[in-house]
Protein backbone atom coordinates (compact mmCIF):
# COMPACT_ATOMS: atom_id res chain seq x y z
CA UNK A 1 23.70 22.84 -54.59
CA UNK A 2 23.34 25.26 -57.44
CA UNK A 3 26.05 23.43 -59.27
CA UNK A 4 23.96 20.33 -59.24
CA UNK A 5 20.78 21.97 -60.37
CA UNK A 6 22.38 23.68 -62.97
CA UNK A 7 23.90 20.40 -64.60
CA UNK A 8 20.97 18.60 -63.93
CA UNK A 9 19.18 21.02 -65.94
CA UNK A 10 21.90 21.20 -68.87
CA UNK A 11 21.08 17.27 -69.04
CA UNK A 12 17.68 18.02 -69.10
CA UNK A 13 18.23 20.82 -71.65
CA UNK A 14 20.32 18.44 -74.23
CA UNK A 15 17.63 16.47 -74.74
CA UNK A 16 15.70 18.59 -76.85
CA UNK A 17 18.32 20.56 -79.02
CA UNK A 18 19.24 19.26 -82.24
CA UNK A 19 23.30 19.01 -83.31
CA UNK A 20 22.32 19.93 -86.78
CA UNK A 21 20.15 22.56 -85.94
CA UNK A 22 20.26 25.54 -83.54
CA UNK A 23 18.17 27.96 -85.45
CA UNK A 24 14.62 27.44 -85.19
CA UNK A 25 11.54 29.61 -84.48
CA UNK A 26 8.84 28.32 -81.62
CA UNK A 27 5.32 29.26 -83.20
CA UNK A 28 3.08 26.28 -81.73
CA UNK A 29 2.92 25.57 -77.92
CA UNK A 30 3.77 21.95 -77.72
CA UNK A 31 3.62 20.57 -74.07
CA UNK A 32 4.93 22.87 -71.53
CA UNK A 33 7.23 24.58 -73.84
CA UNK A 34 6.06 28.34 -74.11
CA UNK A 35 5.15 29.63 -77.66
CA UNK A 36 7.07 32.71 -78.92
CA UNK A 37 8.10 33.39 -82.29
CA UNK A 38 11.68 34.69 -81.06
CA UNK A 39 14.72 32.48 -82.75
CA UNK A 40 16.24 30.28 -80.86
CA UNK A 41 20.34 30.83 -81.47
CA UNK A 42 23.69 32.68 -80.32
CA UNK A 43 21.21 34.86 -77.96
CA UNK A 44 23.83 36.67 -76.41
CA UNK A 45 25.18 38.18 -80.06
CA UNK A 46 21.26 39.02 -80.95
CA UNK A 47 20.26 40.37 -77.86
CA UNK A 48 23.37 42.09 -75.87
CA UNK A 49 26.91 41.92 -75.44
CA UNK A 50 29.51 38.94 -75.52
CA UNK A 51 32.55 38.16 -74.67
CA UNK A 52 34.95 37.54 -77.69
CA UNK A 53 35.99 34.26 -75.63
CA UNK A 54 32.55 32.97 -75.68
CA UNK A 55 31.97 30.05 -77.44
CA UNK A 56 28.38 29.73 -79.09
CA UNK A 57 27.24 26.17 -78.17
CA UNK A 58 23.51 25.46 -78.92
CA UNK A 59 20.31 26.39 -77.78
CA UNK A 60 16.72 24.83 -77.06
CA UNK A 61 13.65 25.84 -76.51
CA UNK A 62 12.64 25.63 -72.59
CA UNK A 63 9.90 24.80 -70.45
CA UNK A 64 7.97 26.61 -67.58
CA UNK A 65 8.73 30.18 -67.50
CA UNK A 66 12.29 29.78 -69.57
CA UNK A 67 11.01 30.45 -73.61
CA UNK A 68 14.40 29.72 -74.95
CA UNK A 69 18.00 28.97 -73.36
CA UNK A 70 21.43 29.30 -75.23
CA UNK A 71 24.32 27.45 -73.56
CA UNK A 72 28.17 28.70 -74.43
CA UNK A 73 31.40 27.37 -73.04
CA UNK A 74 34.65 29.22 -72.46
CA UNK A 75 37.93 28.01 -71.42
CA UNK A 76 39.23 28.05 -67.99
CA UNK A 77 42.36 30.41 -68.99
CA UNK A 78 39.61 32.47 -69.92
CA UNK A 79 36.63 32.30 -67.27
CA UNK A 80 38.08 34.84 -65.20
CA UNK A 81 37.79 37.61 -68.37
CA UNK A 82 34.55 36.22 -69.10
CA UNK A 83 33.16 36.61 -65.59
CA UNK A 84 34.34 40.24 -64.99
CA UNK A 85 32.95 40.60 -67.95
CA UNK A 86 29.53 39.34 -66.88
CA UNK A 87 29.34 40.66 -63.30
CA UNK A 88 30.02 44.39 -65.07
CA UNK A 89 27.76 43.57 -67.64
CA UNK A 90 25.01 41.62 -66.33
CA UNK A 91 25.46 41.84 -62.81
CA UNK A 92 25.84 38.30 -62.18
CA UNK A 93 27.74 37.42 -59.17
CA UNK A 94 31.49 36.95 -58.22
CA UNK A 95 32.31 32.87 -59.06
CA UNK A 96 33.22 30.71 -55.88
CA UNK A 97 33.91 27.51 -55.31
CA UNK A 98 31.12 25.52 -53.84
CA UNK A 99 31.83 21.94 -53.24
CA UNK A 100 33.18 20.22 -56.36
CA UNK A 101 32.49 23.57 -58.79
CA UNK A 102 32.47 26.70 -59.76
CA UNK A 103 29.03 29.00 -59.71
CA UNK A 104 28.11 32.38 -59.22
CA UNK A 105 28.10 33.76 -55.17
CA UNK A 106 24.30 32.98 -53.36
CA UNK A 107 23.04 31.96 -56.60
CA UNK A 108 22.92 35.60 -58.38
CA UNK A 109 22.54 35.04 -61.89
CA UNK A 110 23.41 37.99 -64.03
CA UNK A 111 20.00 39.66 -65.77
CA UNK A 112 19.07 42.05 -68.37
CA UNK A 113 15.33 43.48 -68.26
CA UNK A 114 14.93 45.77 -70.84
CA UNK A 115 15.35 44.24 -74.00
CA UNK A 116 14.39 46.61 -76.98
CA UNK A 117 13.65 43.26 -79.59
CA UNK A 118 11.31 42.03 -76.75
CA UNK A 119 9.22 45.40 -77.05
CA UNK A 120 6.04 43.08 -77.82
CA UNK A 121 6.78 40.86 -74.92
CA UNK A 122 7.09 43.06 -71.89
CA UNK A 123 7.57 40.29 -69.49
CA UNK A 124 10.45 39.30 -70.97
CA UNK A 125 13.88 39.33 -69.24
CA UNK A 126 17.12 37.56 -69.71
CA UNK A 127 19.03 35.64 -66.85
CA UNK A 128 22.92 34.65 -67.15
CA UNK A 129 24.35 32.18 -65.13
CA UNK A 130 28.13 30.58 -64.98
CA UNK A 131 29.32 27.55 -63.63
CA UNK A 132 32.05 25.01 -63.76
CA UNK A 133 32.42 21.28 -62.51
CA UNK A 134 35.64 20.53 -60.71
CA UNK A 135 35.62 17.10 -60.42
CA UNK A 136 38.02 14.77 -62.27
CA UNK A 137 39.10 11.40 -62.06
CA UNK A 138 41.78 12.12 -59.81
CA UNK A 139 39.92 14.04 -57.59
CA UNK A 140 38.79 17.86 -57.47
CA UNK A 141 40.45 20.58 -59.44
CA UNK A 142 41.07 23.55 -57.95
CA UNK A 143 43.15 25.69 -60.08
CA UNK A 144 40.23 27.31 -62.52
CA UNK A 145 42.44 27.66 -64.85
CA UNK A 146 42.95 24.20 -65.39
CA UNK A 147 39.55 22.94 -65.68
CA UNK A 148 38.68 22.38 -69.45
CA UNK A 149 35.29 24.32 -69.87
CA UNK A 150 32.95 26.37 -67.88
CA UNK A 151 29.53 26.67 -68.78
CA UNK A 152 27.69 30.02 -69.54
CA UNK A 153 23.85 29.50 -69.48
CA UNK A 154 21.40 32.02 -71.19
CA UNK A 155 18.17 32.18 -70.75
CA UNK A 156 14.95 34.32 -72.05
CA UNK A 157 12.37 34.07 -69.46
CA UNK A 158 9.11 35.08 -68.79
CA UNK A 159 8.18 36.89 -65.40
């Protein structure tokens, strides 16, 4: 179920960043989207840690409570490095295979509160989140090291 949310969101999400472009500031509040003048970019490198297997892949500007979100990718070799590396970090939890994918254990996304560039913006926090589809066209895939790309999602959101 969170699989499908997740990737339903990702659609969602690539509909509003730009190939050519994943640096941009949000000064004007345009719809839903929340204004902040925080850079949208490789979050993870400007705000924490990250995983030298960690691909940077864009990153949008969100809606609701989420102010920007930064999506990576990382092999499946590597997901298991990147995941220890997450649920030590962040506290995200332990992957499991749900149905046709990958995702972190009851849903708990990995988090950081305190963020010392967000010290005008209190109410800031980041959530981390990793996932994975298994499906092919052969059927499911159940050997995570053989699925092509997992998906890290990074979000700043306000509480």
């Amino acid at each position: 179920m969170y699989l499908s949310i997740k990737l339903i969101l990702l659609a969602f999400l690539g509909s509003f960043w730009s190939i050519d472009s994943n640096d941009f500031s949000l000064e004007t509040k345009s719809g839903n989207q929340i204004t902040s003048p925080i850079e949208c970019g490789d979050l993870l490198s400007r705000y924490a840690k990250k995983p030298n297997q960690l691909s940077f892949l864009n990153c949008a500007a969100g809606e609701g409570q989420v102010v920007l979100a930064a999506q990576y990718s990382v092999s499946g070799k590597d997901s298991k490095a990147v995941e220890r590396f997450l649920i030590k970090n962040y506290g995200m939890g332990k992957l499991k295979f749900v149905c046709c994918g990958w995702e972190p254990k009851n849903g708990k996304n990995g988090q950081i509160n305190k963020v010392k560039a967000f010290k005008e913006y209190p109410n800031y926090s980041i959530m981390i989140s990793m996932f994975a589809s298994a499906e092919k066209e052969t059927g499911l895939e159940l050997d995570r090291n053989e699925i092509e790309a997992f998906t890290v999602l990074v979000e700043i959101i306000d509480c």
